[in-house]
N, C-alpha and C. Protein backbone atom coordinates (compact mmCIF):
# COMPACT_ATOMS: atom_id res chain seq x y z
N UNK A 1 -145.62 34.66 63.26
CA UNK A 1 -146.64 34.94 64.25
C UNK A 1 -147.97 34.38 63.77
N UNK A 2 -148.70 33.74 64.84
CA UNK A 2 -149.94 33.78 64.09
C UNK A 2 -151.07 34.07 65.16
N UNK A 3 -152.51 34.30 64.28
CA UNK A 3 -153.61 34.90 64.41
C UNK A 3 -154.39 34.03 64.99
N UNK A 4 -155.16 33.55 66.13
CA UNK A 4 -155.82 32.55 66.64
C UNK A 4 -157.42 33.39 66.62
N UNK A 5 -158.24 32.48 65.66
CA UNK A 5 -159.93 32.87 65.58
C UNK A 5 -160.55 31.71 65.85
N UNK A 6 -161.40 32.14 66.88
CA UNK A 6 -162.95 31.39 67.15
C UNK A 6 -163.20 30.39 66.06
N UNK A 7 -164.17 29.83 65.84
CA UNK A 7 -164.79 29.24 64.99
C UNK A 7 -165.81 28.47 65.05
N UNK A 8 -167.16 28.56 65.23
CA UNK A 8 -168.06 27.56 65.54
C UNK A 8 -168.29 26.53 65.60
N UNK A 9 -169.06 25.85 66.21
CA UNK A 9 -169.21 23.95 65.37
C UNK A 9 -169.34 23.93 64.60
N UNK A 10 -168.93 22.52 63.96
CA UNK A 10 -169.83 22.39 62.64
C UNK A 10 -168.65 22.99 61.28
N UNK A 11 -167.61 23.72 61.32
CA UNK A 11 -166.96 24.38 61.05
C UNK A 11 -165.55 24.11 61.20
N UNK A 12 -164.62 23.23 60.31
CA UNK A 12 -163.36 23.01 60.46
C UNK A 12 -162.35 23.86 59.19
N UNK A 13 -161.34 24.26 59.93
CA UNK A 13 -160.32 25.05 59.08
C UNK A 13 -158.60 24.33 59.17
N UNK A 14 -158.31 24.27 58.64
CA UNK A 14 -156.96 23.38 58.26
C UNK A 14 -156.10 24.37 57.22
N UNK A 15 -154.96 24.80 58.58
CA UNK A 15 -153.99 25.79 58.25
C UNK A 15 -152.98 25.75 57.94
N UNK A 16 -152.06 25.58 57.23
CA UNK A 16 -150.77 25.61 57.30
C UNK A 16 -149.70 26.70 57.47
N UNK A 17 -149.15 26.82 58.48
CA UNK A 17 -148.48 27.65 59.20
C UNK A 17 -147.78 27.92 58.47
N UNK A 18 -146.67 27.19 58.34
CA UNK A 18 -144.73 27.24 57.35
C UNK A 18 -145.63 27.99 55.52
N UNK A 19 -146.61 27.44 55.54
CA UNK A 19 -146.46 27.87 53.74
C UNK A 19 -147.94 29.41 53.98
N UNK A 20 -148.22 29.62 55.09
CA UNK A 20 -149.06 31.06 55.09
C UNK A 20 -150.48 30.70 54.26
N UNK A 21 -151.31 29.31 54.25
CA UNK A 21 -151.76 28.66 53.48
C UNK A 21 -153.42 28.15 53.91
N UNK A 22 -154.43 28.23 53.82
CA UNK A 22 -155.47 27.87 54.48
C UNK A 22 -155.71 26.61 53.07
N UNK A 23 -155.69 25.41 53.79
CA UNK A 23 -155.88 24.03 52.76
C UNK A 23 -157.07 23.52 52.56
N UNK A 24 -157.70 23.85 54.13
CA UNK A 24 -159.43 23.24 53.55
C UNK A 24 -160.34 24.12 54.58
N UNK A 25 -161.37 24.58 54.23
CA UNK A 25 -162.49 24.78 55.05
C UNK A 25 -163.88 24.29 54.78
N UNK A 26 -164.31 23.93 55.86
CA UNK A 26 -165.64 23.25 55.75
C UNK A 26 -166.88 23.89 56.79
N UNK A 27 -167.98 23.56 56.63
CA UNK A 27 -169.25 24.03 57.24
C UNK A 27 -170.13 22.55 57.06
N UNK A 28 -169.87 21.75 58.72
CA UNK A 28 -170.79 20.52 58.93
C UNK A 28 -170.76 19.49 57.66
N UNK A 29 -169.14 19.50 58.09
CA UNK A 29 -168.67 18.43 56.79
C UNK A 29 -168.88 18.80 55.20
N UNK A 30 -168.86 19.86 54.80
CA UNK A 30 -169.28 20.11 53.28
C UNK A 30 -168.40 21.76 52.94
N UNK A 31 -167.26 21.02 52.24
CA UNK A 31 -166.39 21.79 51.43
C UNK A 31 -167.01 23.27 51.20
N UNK A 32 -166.08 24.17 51.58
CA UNK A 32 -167.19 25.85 51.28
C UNK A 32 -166.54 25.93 49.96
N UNK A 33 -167.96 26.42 49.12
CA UNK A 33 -168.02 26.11 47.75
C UNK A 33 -167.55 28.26 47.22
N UNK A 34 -166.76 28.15 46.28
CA UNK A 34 -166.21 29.75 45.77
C UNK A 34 -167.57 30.39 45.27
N UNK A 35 -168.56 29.64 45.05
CA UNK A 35 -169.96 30.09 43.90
C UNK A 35 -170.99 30.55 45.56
N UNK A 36 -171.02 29.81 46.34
CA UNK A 36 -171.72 30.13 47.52
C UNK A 36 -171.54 31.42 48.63
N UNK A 37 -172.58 32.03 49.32
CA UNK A 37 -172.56 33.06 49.37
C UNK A 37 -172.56 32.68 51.38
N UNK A 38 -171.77 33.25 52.21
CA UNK A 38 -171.88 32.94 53.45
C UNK A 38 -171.65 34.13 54.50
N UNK A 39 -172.67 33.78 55.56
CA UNK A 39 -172.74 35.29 56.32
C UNK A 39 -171.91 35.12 57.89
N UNK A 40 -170.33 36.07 57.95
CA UNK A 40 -169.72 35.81 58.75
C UNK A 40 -169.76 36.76 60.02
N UNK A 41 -169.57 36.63 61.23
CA UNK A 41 -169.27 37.54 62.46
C UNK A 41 -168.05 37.87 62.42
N UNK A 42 -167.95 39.31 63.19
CA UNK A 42 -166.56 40.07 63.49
C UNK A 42 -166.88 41.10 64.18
N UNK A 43 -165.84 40.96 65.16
CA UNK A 43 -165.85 42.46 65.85
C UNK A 43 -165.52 43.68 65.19
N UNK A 44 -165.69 44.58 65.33
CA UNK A 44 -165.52 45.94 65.12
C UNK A 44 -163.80 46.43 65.13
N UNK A 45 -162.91 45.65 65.35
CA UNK A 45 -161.77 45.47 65.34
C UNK A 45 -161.21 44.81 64.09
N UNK A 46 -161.52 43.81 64.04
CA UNK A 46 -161.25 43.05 62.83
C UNK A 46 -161.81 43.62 61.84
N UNK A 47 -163.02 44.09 61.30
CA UNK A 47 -163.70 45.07 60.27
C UNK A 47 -162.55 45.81 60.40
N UNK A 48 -162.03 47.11 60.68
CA UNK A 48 -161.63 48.52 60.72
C UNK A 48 -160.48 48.00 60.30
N UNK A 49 -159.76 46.59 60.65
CA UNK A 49 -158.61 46.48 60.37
C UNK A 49 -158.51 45.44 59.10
N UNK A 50 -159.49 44.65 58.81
CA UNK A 50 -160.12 43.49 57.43
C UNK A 50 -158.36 43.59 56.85
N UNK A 51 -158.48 45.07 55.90
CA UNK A 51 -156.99 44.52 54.66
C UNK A 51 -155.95 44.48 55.09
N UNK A 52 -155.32 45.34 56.35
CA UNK A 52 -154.17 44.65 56.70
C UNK A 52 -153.83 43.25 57.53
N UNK A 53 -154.73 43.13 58.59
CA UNK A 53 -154.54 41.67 58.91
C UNK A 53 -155.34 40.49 58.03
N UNK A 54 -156.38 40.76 57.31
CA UNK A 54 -157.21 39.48 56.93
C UNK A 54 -156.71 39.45 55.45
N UNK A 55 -156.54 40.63 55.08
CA UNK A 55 -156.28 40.64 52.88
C UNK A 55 -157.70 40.70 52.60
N UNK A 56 -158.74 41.42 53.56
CA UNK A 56 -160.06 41.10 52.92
C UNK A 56 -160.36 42.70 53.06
N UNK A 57 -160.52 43.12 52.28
CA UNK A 57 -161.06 45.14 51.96
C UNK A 57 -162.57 44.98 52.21
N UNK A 58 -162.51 46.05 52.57
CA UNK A 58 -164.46 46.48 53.14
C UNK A 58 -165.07 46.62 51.89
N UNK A 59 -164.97 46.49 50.97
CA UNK A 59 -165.76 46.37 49.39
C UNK A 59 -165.95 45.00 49.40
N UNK A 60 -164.90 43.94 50.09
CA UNK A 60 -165.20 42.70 50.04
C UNK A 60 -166.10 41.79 50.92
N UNK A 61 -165.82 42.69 52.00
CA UNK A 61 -166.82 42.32 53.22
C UNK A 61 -168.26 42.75 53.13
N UNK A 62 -168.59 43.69 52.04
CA UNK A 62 -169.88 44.04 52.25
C UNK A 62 -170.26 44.08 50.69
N UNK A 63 -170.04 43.46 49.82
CA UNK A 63 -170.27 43.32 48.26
C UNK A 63 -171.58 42.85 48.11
N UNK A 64 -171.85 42.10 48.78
CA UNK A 64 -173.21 41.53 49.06
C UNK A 64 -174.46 42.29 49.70
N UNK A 65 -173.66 43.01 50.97
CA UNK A 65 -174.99 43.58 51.50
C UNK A 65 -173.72 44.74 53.04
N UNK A 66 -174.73 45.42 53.30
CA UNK A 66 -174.43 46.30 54.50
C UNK A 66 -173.70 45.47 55.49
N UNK A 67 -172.88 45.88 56.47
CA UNK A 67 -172.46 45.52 57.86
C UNK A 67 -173.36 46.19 59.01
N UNK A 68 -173.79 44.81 59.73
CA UNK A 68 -174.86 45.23 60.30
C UNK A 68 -174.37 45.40 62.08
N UNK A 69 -175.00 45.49 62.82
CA UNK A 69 -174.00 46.01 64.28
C UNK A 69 -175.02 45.43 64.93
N UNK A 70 -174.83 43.86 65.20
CA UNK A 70 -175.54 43.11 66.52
C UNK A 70 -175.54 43.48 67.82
N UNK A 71 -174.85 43.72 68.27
CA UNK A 71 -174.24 43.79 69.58
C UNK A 71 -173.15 44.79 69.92
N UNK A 72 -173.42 45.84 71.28
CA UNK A 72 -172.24 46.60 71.20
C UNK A 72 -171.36 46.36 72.54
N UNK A 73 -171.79 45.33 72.97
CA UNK A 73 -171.14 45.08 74.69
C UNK A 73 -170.86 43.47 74.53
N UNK A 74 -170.00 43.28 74.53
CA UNK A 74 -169.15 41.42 74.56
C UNK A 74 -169.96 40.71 76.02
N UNK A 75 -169.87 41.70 76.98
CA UNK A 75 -170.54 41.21 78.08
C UNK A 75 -171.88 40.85 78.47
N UNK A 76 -172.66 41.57 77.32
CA UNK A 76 -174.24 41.66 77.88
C UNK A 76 -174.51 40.72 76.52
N UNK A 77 -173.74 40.19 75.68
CA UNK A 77 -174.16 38.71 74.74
C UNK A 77 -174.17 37.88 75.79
N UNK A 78 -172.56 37.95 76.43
CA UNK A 78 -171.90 36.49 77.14
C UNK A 78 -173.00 36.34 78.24
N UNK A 79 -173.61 37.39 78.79
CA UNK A 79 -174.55 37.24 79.91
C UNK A 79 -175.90 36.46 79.61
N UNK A 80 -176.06 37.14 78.50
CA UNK A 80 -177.38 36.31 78.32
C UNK A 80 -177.41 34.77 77.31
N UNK A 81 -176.21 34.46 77.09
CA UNK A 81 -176.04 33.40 76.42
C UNK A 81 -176.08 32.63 77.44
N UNK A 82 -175.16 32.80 78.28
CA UNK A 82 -174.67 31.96 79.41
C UNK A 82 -176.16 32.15 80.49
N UNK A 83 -177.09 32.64 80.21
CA UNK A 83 -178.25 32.55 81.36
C UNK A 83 -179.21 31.61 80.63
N UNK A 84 -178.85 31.63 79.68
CA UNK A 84 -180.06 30.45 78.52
C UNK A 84 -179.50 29.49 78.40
N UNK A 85 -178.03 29.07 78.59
CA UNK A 85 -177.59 27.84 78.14
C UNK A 85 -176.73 27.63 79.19
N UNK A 86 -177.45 26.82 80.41
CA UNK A 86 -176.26 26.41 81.87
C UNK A 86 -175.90 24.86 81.84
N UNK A 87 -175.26 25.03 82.71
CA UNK A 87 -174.24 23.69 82.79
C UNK A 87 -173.85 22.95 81.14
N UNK A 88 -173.50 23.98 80.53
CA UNK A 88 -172.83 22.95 79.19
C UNK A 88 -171.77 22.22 79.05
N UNK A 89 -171.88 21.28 78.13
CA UNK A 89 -170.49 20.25 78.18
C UNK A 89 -170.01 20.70 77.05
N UNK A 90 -169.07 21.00 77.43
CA UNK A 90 -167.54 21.00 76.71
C UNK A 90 -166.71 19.77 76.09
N UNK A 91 -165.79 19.56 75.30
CA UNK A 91 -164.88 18.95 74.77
C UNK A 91 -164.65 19.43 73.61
N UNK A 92 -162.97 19.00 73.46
CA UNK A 92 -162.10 19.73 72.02
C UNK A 92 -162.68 18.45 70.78
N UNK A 93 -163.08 19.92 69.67
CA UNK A 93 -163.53 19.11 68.83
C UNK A 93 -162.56 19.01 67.44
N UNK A 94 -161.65 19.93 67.61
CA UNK A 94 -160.47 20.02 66.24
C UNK A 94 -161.05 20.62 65.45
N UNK A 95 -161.64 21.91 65.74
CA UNK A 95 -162.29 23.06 64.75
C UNK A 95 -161.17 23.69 63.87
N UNK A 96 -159.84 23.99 64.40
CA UNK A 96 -158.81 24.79 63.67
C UNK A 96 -157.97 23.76 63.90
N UNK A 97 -157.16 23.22 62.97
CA UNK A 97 -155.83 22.28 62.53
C UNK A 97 -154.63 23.50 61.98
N UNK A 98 -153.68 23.22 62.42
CA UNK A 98 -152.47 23.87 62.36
C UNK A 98 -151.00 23.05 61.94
N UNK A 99 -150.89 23.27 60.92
CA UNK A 99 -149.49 22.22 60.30
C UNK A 99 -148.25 22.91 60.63
């Protein structure tokens, strides 16, 4: 089975399915470095659930700093994103690769 996530521009992930394997990730062409420190989004779903679906424990998600609560309605982001940014162009850019 697998897990299908978002992923921004700028941002490519290269998966391998058969070996359960993430081979490369990048941020605007530049290898994410193990020493570097990076600040990610998640719903409130994915948090509560982090170690059994991700292998990532809430000591790991927040080692750095607090979990902070942007937004509590999916709809009233999408509304006002989508009222600031009209008629956008689209096209597939190969953010997630799947072997």
């Amino acid at each position: 089975m697998s897990i299908f996530f978002q992923v921004n521009q700028g941002i490519k992930a290269v998966y391998n399915d058969a070996l359960h394997s993430l081979e490369s990730l990048s941020i605007k062409e530049q290898a994410v470095q193990d020493n570097q420190h990076y600040t990610i989004c998640m719903d409130g779903y994915r948090y509560q659930n982090s170690a059994q679906n991700l292998g990532i424990t809430h000591a790991e998600l927040t080692k750095l700093a607090d979990p902070k609560v942007i937004a509590t309605n999916y709809q009233d982001v999408l509304e006002e994103y989508l009222s600031h940014h009209q008629n956008l162009n689209s096209h597939i850019e190969g953010r997630l690769v799947y072997k």
